[in-house]
Protein backbone atom coordinates (compact mmCIF):
# COMPACT_ATOMS: atom_id res chain seq x y z
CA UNK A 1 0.00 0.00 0.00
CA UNK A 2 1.21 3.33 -0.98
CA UNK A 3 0.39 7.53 -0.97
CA UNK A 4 1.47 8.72 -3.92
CA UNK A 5 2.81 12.16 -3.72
CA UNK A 6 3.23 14.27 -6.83
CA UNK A 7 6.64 15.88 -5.89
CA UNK A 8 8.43 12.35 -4.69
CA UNK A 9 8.62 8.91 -6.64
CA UNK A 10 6.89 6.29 -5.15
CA UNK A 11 8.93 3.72 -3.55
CA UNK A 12 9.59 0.27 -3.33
CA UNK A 13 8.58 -1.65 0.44
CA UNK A 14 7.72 -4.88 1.21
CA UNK A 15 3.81 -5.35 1.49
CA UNK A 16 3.88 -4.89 5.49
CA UNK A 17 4.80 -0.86 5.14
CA UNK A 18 2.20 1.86 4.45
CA UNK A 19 4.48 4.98 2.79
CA UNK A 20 3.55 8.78 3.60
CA UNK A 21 6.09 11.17 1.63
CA UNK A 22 6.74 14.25 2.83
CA UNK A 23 8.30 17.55 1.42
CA UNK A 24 11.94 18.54 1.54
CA UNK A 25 11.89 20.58 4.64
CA UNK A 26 9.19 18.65 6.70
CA UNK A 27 11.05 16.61 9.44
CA UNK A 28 10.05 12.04 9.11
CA UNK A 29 10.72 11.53 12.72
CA UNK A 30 8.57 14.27 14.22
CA UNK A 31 5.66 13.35 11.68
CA UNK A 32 5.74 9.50 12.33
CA UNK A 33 4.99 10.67 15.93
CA UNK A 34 2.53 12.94 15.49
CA UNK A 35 0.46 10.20 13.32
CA UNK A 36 1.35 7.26 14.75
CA UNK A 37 -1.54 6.97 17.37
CA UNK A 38 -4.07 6.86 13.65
CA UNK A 39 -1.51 5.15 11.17
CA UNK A 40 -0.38 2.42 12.89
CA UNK A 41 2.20 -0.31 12.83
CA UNK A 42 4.23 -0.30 9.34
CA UNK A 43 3.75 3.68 8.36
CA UNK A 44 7.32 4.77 6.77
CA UNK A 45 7.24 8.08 6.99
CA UNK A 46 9.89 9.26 3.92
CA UNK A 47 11.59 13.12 3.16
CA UNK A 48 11.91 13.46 -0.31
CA UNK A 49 15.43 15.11 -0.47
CA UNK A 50 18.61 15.01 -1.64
CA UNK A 51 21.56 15.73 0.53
CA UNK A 52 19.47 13.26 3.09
CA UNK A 53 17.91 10.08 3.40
CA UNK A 54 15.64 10.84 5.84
CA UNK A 55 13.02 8.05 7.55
CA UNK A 56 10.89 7.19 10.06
CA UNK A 57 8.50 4.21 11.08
CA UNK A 58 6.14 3.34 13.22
CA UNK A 59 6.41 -0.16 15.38
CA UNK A 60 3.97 -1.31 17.88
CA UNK A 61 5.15 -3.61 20.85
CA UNK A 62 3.57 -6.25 22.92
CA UNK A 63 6.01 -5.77 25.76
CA UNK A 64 6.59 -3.09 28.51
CA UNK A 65 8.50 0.08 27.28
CA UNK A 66 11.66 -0.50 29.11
CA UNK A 67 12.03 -3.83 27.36
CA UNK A 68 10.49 -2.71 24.00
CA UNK A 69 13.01 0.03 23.55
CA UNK A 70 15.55 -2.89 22.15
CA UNK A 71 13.54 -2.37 19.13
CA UNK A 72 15.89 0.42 18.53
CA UNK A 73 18.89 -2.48 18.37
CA UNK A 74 16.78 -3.77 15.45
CA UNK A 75 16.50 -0.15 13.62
CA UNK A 76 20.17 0.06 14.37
CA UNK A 77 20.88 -3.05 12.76
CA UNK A 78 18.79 -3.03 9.83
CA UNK A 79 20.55 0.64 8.40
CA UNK A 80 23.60 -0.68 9.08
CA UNK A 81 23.05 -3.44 7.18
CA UNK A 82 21.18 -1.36 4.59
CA UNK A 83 24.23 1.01 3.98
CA UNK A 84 26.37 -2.32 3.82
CA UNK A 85 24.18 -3.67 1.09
CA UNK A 86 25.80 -0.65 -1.23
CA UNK A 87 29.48 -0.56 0.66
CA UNK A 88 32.27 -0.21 -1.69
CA UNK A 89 34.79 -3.24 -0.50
CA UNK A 90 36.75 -2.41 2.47
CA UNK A 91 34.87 0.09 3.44
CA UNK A 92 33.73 0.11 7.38
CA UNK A 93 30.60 0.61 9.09
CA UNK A 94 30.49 0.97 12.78
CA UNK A 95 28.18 2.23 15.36
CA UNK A 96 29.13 4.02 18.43
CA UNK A 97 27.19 3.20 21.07
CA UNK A 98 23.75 3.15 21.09
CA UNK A 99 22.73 5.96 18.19
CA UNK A 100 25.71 7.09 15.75
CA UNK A 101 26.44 5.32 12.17
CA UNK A 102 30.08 5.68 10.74
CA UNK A 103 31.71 4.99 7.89
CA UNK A 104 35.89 4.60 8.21
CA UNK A 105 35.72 7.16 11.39
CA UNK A 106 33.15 9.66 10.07
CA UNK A 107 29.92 10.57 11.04
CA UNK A 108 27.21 9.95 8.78
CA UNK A 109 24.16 10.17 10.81
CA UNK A 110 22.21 7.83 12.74
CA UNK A 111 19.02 6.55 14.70
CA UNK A 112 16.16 7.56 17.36
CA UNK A 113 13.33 6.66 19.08
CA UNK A 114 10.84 8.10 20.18
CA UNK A 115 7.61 7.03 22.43
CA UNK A 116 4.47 8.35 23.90
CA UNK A 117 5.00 10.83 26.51
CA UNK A 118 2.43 9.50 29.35
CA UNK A 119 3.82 5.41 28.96
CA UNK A 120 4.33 3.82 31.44
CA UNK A 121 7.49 1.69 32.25
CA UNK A 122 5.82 -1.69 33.04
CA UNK A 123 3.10 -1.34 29.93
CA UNK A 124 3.47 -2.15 26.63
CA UNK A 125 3.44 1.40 24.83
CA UNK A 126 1.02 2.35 22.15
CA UNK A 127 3.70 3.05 19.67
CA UNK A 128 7.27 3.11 19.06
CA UNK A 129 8.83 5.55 16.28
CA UNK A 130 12.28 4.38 14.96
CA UNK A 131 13.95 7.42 12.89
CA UNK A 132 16.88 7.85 11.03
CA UNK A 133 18.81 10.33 8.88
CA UNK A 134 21.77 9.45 6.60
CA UNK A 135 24.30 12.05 4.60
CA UNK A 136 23.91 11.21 1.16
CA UNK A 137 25.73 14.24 0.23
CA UNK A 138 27.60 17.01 1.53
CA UNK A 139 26.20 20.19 1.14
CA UNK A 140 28.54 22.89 2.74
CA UNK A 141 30.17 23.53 -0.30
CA UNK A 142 33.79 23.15 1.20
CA UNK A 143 36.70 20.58 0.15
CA UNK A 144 36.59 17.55 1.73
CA UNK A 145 38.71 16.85 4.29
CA UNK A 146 37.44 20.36 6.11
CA UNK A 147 35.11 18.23 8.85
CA UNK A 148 37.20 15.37 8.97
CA UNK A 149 35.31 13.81 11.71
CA UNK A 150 32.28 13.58 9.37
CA UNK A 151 31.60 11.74 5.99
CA UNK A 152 28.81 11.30 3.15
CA UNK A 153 27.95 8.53 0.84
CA UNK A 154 28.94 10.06 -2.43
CA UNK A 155 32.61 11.01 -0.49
CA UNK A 156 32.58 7.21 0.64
CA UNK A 157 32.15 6.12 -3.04
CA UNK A 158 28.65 4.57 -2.31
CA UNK A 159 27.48 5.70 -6.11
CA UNK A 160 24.20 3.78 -6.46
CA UNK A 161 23.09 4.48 -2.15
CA UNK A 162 20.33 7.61 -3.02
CA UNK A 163 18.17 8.00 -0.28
CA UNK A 164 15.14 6.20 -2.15
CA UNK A 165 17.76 3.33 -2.12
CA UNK A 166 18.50 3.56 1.31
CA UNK A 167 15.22 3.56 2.73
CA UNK A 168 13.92 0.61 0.74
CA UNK A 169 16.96 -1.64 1.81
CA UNK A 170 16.28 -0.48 5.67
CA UNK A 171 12.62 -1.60 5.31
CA UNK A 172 13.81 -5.16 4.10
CA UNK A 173 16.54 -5.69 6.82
CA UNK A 174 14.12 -4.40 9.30
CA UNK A 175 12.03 -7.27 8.47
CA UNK A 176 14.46 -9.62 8.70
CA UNK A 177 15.89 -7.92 11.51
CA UNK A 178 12.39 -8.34 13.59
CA UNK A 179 11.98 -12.01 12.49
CA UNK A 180 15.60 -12.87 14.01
CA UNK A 181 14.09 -11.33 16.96
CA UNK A 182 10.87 -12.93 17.38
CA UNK A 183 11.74 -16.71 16.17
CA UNK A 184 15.24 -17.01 17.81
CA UNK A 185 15.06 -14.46 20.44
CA UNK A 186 16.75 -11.15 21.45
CA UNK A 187 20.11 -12.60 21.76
CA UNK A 188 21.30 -12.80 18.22
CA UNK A 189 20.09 -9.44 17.60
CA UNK A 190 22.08 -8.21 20.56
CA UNK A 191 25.19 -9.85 19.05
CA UNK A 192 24.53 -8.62 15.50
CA UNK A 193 24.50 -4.68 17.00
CA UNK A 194 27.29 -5.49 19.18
CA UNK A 195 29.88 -6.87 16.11
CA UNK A 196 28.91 -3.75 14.69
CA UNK A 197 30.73 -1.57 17.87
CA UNK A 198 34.25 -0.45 17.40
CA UNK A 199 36.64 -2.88 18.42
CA UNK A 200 38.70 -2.09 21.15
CA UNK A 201 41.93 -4.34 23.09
CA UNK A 202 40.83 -6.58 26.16
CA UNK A 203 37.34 -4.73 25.72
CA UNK A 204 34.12 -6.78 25.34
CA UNK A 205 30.17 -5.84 25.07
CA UNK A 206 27.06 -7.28 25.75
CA UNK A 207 23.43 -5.85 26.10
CA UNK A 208 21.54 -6.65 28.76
CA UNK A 209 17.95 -7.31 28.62
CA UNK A 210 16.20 -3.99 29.17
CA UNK A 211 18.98 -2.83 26.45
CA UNK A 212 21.38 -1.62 28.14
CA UNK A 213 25.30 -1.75 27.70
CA UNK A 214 27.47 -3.80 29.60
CA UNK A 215 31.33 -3.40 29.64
CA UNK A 216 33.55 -6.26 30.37
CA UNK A 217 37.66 -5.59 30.64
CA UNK A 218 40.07 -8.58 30.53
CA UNK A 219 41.98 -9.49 33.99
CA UNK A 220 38.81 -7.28 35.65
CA UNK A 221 35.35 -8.32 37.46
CA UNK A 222 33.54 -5.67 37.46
CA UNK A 223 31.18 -5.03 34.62
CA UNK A 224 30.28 -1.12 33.35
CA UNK A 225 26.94 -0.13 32.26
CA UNK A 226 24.95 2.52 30.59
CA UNK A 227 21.45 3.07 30.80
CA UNK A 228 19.66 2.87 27.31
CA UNK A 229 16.58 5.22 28.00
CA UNK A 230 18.32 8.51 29.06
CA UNK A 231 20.46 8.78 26.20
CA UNK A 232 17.96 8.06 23.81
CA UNK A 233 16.25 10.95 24.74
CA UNK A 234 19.25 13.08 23.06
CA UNK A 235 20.74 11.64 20.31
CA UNK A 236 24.19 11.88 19.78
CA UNK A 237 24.72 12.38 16.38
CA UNK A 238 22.14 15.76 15.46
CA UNK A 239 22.90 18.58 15.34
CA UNK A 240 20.17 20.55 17.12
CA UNK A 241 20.50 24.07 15.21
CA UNK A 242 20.78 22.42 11.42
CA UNK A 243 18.30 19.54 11.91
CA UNK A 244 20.74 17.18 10.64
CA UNK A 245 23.69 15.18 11.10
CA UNK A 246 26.34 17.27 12.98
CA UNK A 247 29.89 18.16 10.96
C-alpha cells in the first residue's frame, strides 16, 4: 500500500509498510509521531530530499517500554546493514554506542526513538517511532577533508546508495531484523548490533535485557553499564541548530 505524492517517486517496500512522503523541509521523525496513534504499525514516513535520506517508522510492541526500547537495536541493525548492502569493499561501518552510524571514522548520521510521553514503564506502549537520517551528500560547499570527523555517501564512493535506495533496503533488513528477533530471540540481535561496535583491546560488550550496555575488561570483574533510556532521549549524532547530522 502506498500515498502517492506528486513531488516524490513512489517507492519500493515490502507489502507490510504503508508509505507517507513528505516535502523537503518537513522533518520524518517528528511526523511518524505525530500520526502514529491513527496510522499504525508499518507507516514509513519518507523526506523526499537530496543531501538526506531521511526516515521514520512506526512499530507497535507487545512488551513493557523498558524492554520494547531494544527495538531500537533492530533499527540500528537493519541501516547498518542497509548502507552495507551498497558498501564499496573495504569500506567500514560501525556504530558508536547506542545511536551514531560511521563509515571509516566519520559521522554519517544515525538513529532515534521516540515514544508516547504518558507510557508507562511496566506497559506495553502504544507506539514506538524508529527514525533515522543518513548524509547522502555534503552540502557545505567546502573541500573535503574540512570536517574530517564527518563523511557522506557520495565522499565514501557509495554511487548507487540515493536515499530512495537507502530507505527501501532499511525496510527489508528491518524485516528480517524483527523475524531474528521474534523466532530465535533477542540474543542474536544483541550480538549482531554489538559486532557492529568499534573494536577495542581486552574490551568486550554485551546488552543486557532492558537494552542496556554492559562493559567487560580482561583481567577485571567488574562489569560497566549505561542506561539505554536517558540517552535516547538526546541523540548523539544531530545537530540541534541544522536539523541534521552534525559536521
Amino acid at each position: 500500500m502506498r500515498i502517492r505524492a506528486p513531488f516524490e517517486q513512489v517507492l519500493d517496500l515490502p507489502p507490510p509498510f504503508t508509505l507517507v512522503t513528505l516535502r523537503e523541509r518537513a522533518n520524518a521523525f517528528a511526523h511518524a509521531i505525530e500520526i502514529a496513534p491513527q496510522c499504525g504499525a508499518g507507516t514509513l514516513v519518507y523526506v523526499g530530499r537530496f543531501d538526506l535520506a531521511e526516515f521514520a517508522v512506526v512499530l507497535e510492541p507487545d512488551e513493557p517500554l523498558r524492554m520494547a526500547r531494544r527495538a531500537f537495536y533492530a533499527g540500528m541493525v537493519a541501516l547498518s546493514d542497509a548502507l552495507l548492502a551498497y558498501a564499496p569493499p573495504q569500506k567500514l561501518v560501525t556504530i558508536d554506542w547506542p545511536d551514531a552510524i560511521r563509515i571509516d571514522g566519520g559521522l554519517l548520521g544515525g538513529g532515534q526513538l521516540g515514544w508516547p510521553p504518558n507510557a508507562r514503564e511496566d506497559e506495553p506502549p502504544q507506539w514506538l517511532v524508529f527514525g533515522a537520517m543518513i548524509r547522502t551528500v555534503s552540502m557545505t560547499g567546502e573541500e573535503p577533508g574540512v570536517h574530517p570527523l564527518a563523511t557522506a555517501l557520495e565522499q565514501e564512493g557509495f554511487d548507487d546508495a540515493g536515499a530512495a535506495n537507502v530507505t527501501e533496503a532499511f525496510a527489508r533488513h528491518l524485516m528480517a531484523a524483527i523475524h531474528g528477533w521474534q523466532s530465535d530471540g533477542f540474543d542474536g540481535l544483541a550480538r549482531e548490533f554489538v559486532d557492529r561496535l568499534p573494536r577495542l583491546t581486552d574490551t568486550s560488550y554485551r546488552i543486557a535485557d532492558n537494552g542496556d550496555l554492559l562493559v567487560t575488561h580482561t583481567g577485571r570483574t567488574d562489569v560497566g553499564r549505561s542506561a539505554l533510556w536517558p540517552v535516547l532521549r538526546t541523540p548523539s549524532w544531530l545537530d540541534p541548530e541544522t536539523g541534521g547530522p552534525r559536521l
